[in-house]
C-alpha atoms as a PDB file:
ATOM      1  CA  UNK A   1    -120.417  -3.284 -35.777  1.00  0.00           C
ATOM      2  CA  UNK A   2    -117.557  -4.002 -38.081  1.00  0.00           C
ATOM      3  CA  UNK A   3    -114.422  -5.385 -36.381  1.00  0.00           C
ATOM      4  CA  UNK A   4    -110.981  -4.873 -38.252  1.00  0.00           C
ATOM      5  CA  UNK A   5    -108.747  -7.268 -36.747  1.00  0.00           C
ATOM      6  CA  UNK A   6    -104.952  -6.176 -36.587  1.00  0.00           C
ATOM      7  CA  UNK A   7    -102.788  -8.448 -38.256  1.00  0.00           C
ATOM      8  CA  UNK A   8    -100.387  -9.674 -35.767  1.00  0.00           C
ATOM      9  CA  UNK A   9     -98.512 -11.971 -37.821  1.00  0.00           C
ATOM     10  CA  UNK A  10     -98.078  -8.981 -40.637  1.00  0.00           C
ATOM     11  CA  UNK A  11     -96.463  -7.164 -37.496  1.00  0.00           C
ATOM     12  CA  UNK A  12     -94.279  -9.982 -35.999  1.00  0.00           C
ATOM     13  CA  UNK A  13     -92.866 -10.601 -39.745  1.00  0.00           C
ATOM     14  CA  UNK A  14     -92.107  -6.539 -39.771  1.00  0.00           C
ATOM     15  CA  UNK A  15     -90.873  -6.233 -36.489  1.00  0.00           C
ATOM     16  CA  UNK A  16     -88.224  -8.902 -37.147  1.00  0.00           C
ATOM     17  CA  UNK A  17     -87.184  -7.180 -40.554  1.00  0.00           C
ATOM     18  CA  UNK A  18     -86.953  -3.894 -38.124  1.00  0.00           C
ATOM     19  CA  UNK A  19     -84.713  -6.046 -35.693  1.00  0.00           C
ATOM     20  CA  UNK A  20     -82.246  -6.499 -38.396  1.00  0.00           C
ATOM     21  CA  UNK A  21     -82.590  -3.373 -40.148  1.00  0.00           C
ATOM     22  CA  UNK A  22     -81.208  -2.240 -36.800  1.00  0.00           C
ATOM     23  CA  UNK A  23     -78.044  -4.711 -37.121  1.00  0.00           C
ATOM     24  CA  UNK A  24     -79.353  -6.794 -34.473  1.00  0.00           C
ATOM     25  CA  UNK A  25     -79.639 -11.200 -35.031  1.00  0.00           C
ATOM     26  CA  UNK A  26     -84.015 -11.371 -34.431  1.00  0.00           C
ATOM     27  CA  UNK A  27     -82.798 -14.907 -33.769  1.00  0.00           C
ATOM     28  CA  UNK A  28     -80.616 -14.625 -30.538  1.00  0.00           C
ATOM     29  CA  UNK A  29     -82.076 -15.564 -27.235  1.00  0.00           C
ATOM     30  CA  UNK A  30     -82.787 -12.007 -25.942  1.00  0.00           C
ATOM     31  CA  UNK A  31     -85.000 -11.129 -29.089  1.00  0.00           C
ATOM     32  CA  UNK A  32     -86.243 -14.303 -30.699  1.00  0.00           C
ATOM     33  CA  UNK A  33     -89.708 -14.278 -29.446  1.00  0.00           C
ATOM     34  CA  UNK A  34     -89.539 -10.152 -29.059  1.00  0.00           C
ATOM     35  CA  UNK A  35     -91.529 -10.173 -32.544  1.00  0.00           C
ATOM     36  CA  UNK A  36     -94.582 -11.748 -31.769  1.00  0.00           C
ATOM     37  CA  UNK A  37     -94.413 -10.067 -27.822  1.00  0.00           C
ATOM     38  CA  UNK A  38     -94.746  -6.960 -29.443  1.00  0.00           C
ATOM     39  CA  UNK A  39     -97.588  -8.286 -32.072  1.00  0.00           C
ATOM     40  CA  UNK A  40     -99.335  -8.892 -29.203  1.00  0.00           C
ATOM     41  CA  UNK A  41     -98.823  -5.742 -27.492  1.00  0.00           C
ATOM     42  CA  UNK A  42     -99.562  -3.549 -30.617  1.00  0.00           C
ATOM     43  CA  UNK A  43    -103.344  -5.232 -30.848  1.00  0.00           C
ATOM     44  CA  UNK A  44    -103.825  -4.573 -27.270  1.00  0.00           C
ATOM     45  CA  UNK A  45    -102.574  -0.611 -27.117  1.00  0.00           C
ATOM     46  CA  UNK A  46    -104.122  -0.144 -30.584  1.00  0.00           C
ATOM     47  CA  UNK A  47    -107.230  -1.484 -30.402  1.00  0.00           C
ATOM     48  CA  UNK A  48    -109.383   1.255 -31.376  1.00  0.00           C
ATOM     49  CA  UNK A  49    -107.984   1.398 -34.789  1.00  0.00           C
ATOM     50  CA  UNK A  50    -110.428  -1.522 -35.121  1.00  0.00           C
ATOM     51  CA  UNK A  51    -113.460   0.798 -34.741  1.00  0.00           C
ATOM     52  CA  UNK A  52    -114.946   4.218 -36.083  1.00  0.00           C
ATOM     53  CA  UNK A  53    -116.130   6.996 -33.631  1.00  0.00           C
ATOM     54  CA  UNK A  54    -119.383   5.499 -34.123  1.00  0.00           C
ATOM     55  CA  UNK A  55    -118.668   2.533 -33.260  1.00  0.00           C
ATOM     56  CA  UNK A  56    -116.980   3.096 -30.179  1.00  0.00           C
ATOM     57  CA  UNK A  57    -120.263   5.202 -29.473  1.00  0.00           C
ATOM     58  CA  UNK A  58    -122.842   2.160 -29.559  1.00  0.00           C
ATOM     59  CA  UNK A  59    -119.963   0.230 -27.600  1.00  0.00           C
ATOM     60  CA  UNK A  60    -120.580   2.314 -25.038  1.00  0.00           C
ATOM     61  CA  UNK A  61    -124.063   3.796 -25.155  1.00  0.00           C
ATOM     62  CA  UNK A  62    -125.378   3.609 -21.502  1.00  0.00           C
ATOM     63  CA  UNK A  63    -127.102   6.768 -20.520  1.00  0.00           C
ATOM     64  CA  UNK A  64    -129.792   7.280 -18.022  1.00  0.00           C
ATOM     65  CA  UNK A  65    -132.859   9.257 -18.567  1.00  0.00           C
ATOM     66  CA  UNK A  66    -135.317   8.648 -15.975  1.00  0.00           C
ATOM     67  CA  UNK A  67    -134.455  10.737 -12.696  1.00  0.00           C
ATOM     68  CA  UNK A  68    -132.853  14.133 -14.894  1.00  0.00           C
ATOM     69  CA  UNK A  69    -134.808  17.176 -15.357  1.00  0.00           C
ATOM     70  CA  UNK A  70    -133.495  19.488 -17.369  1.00  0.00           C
ATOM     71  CA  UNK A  71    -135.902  21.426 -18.525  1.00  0.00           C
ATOM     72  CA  UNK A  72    -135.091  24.025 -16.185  1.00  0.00           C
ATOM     73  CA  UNK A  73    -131.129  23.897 -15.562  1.00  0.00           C
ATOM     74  CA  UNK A  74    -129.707  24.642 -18.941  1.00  0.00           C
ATOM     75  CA  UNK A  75    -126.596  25.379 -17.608  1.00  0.00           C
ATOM     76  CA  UNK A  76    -126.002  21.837 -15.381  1.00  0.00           C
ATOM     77  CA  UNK A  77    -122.545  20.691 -16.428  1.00  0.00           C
ATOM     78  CA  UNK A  78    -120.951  17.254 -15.545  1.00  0.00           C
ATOM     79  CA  UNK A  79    -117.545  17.107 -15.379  1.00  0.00           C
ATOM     80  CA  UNK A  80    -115.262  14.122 -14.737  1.00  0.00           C
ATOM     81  CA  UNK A  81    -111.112  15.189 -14.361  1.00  0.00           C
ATOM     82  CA  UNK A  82    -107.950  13.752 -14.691  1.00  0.00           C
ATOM     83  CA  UNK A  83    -108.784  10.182 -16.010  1.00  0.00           C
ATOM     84  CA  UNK A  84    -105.388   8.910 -16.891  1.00  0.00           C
ATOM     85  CA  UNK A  85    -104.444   7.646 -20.853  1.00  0.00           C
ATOM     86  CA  UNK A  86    -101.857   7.020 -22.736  1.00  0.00           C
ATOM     87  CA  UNK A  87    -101.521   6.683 -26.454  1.00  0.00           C
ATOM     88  CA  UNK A  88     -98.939   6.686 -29.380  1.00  0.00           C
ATOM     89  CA  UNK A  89     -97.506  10.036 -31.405  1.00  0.00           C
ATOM     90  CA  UNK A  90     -98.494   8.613 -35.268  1.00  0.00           C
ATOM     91  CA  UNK A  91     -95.583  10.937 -36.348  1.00  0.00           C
ATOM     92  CA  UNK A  92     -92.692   8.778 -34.622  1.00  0.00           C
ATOM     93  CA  UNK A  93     -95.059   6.294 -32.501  1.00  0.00           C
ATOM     94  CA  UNK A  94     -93.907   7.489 -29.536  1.00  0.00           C
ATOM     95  CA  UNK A  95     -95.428   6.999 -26.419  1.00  0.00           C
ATOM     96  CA  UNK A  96     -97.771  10.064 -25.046  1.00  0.00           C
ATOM     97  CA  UNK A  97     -97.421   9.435 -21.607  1.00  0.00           C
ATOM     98  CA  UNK A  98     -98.738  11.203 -18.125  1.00  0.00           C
ATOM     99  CA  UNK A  99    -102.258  12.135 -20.233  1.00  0.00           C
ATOM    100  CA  UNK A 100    -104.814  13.432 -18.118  1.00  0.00           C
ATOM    101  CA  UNK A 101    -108.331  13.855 -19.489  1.00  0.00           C
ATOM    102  CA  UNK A 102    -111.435  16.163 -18.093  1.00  0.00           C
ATOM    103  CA  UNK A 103    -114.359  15.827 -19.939  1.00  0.00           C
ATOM    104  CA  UNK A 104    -117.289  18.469 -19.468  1.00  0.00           C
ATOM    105  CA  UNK A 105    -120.968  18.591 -21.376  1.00  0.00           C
ATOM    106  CA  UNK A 106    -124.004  19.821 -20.606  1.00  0.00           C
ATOM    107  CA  UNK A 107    -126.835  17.320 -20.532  1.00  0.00           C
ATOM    108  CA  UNK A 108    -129.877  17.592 -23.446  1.00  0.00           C
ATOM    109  CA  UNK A 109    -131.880  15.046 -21.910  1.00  0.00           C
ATOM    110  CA  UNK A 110    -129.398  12.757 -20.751  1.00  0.00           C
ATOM    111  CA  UNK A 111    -126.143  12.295 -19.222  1.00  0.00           C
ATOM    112  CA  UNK A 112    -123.688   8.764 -19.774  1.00  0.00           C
ATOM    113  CA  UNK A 113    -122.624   6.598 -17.208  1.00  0.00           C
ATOM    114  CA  UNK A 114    -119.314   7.986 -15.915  1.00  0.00           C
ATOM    115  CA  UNK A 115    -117.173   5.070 -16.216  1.00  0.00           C
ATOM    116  CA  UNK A 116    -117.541   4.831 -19.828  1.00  0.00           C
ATOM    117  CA  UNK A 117    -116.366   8.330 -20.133  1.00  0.00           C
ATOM    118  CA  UNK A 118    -113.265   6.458 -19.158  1.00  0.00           C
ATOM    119  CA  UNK A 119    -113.550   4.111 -21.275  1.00  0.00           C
ATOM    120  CA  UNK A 120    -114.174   6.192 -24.420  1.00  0.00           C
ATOM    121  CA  UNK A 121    -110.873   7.926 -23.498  1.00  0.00           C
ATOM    122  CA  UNK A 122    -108.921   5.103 -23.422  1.00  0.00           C
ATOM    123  CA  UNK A 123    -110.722   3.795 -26.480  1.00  0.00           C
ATOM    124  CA  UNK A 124    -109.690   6.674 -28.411  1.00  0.00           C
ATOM    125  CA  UNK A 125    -106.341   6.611 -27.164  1.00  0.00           C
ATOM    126  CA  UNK A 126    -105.732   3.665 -28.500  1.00  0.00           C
ATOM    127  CA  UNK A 127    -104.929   4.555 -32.424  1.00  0.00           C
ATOM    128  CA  UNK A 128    -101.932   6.053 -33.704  1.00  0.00           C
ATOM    129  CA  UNK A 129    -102.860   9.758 -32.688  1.00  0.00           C
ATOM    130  CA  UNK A 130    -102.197  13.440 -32.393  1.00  0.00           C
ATOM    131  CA  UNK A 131    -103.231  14.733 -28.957  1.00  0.00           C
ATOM    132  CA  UNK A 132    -105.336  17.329 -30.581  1.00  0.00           C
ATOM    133  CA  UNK A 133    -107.473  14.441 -32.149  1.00  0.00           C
ATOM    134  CA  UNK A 134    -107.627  12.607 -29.072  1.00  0.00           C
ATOM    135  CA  UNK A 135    -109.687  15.829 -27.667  1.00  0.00           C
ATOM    136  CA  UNK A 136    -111.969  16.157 -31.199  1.00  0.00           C
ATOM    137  CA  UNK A 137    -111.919  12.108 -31.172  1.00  0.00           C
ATOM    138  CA  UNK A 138    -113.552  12.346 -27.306  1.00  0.00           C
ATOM    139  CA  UNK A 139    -115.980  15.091 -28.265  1.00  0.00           C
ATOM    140  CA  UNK A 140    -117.755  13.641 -31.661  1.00  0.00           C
ATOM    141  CA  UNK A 141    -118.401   9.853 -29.299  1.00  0.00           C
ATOM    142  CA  UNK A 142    -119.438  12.159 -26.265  1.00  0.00           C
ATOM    143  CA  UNK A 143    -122.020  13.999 -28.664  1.00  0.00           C
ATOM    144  CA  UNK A 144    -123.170  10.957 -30.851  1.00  0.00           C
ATOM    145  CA  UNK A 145    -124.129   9.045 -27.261  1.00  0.00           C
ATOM    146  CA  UNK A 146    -125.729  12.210 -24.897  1.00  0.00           C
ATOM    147  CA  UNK A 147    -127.125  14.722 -27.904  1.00  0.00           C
ATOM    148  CA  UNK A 148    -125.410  16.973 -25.898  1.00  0.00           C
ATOM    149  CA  UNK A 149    -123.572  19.615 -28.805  1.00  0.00           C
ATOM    150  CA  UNK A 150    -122.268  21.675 -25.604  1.00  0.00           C
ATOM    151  CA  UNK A 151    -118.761  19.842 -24.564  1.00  0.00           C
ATOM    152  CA  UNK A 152    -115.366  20.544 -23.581  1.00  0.00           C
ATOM    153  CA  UNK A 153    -112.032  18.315 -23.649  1.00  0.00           C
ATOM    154  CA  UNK A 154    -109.106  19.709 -22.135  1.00  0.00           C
ATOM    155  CA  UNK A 155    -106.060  17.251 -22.015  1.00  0.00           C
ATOM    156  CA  UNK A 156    -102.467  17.513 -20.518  1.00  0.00           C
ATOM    157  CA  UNK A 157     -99.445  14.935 -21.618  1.00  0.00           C
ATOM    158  CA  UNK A 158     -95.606  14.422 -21.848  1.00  0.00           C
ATOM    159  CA  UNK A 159     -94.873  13.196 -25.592  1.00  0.00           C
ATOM    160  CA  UNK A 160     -91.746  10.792 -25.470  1.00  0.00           C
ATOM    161  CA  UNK A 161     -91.224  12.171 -29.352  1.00  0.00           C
ATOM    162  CA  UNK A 162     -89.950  15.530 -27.422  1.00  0.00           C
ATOM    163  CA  UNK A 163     -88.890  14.522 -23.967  1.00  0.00           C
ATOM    164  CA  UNK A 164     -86.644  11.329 -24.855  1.00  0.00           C
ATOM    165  CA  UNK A 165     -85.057  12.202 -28.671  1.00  0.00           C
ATOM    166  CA  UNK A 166     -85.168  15.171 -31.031  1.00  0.00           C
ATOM    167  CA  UNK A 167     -84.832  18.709 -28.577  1.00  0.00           C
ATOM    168  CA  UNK A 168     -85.044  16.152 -25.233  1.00  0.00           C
ATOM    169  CA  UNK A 169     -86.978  18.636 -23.033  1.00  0.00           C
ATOM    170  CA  UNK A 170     -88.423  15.880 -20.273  1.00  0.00           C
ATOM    171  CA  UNK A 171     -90.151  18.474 -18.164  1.00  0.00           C
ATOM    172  CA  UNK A 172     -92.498  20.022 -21.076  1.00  0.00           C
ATOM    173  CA  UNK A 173     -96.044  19.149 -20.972  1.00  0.00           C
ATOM    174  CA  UNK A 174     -98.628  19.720 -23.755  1.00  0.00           C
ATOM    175  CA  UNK A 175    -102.162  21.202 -23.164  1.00  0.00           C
ATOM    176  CA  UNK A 176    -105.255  21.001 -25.883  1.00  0.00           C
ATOM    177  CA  UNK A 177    -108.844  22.114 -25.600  1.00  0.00           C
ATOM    178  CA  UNK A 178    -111.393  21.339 -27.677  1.00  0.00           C
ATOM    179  CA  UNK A 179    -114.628  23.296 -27.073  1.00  0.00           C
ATOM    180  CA  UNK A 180    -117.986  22.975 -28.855  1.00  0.00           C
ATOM    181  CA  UNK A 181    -121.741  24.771 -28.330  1.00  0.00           C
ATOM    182  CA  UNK A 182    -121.826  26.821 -26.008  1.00  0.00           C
ATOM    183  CA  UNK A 183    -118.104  26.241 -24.171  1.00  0.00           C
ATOM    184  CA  UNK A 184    -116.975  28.351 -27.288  1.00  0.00           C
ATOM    185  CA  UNK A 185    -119.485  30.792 -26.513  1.00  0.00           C
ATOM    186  CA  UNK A 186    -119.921  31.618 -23.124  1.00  0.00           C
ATOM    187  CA  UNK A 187    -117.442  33.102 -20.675  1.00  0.00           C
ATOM    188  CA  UNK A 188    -119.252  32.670 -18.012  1.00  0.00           C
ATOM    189  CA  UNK A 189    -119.155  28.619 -18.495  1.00  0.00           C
ATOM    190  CA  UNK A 190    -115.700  28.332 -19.409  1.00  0.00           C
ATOM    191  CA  UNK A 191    -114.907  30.489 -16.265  1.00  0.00           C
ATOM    192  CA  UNK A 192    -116.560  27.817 -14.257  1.00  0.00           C
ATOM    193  CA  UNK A 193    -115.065  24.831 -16.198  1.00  0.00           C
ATOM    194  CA  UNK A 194    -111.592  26.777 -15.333  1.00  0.00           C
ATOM    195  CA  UNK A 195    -112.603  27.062 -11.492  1.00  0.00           C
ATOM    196  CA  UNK A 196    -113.482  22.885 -11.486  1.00  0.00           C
ATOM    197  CA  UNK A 197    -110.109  22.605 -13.703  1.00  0.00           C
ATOM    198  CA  UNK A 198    -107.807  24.334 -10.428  1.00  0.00           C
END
């Protein structure tokens, strides 16, 4: 697994030439060490731009095969709702704040452990990203670690880039959906995956 380390001192050097871009001194007492604080910060809320889908897939690949049958339940579904993320718009890297995930597949064989359905979310998160992505993003590391081709991401968030500058509308909330297999398909499953959703 190839690790791309984020340059922190690259950052702090920018961040100070952003400081006085701004027509603020990087060098009085309030903001002298404000640089490398948010060095630090950036390679800790974007540290999944170190790794590819795939690799975030063998980071977490724990799935469990033993005790699930099912040859005869086509139609099981997990679903896990409303684990909380938050990433960063790459159009004005602004926060995307208030995200809820749900995550729904059907199993082909076998299903993940559900913490690291968590922890692929937040994983994903953590680039510069569109929230659309973050759903497609969720899907393809879902699919490379169950098999499963029959998923569903449906995410909610407030997107600072909207609610803080530009039309400043703080109550609006963005929903995306990304469906593959069967969830574009069938009716019948997306009705249920609407009656866990409410």
């Amino acid at each position: 697994m190839q690790n791309r380390e984020i340059d922190e001192k690259a950052i702090e050097y920018h961040f100070r030439e952003i400081i006085k871009a701004l027509g603020d001194d990087p060098d009085r007492e309030g903001l002298k060490d404000t640089p490398k604080r948010v060095a630090r910060m950036y390679s800790e809320v974007f540290e999944g731009m170190k790794y590819t889908n795939q690799e975030i897939a063998q980071m977490f690949d724990k799935t469990f095969e033993d005790d699930l049958d099912t040859e005869f339940h086509t139609s099981d579904m997990v679903f896990v709702k409303d684990i909380d993320i938050f990433s960063y718009c790459e159009h004005h890297l602004a926060l995307m704040y208030d995200m809820k995930v749900s995550i729904a597949y059907l199993p082909n064989g076998k299903v993940i452990g559900l913490s690291k359905l968590a922890r692929i979310s937040d994983m994903v998160a953590k680039r510069l990203q569109l929230q659309e992505r973050i759903g497609s993003d969720i899907a393809e590391v879902v699919e490379i670690i169950t098999g499963s081709k029959d998923i569903a991401v449906l995410i909610e968030g407030k997107h600072s880039c909207m609610t803080a500058r530009g039309i400043k509308k703080p109550n609006s909330v963005t929903h995306t959906t990304t469906l593959r297999g069967r969830f574009e398909t069938d009716p019948a499953l997306v009705e249920r995956l609407n009656l866990y959703l409410n």
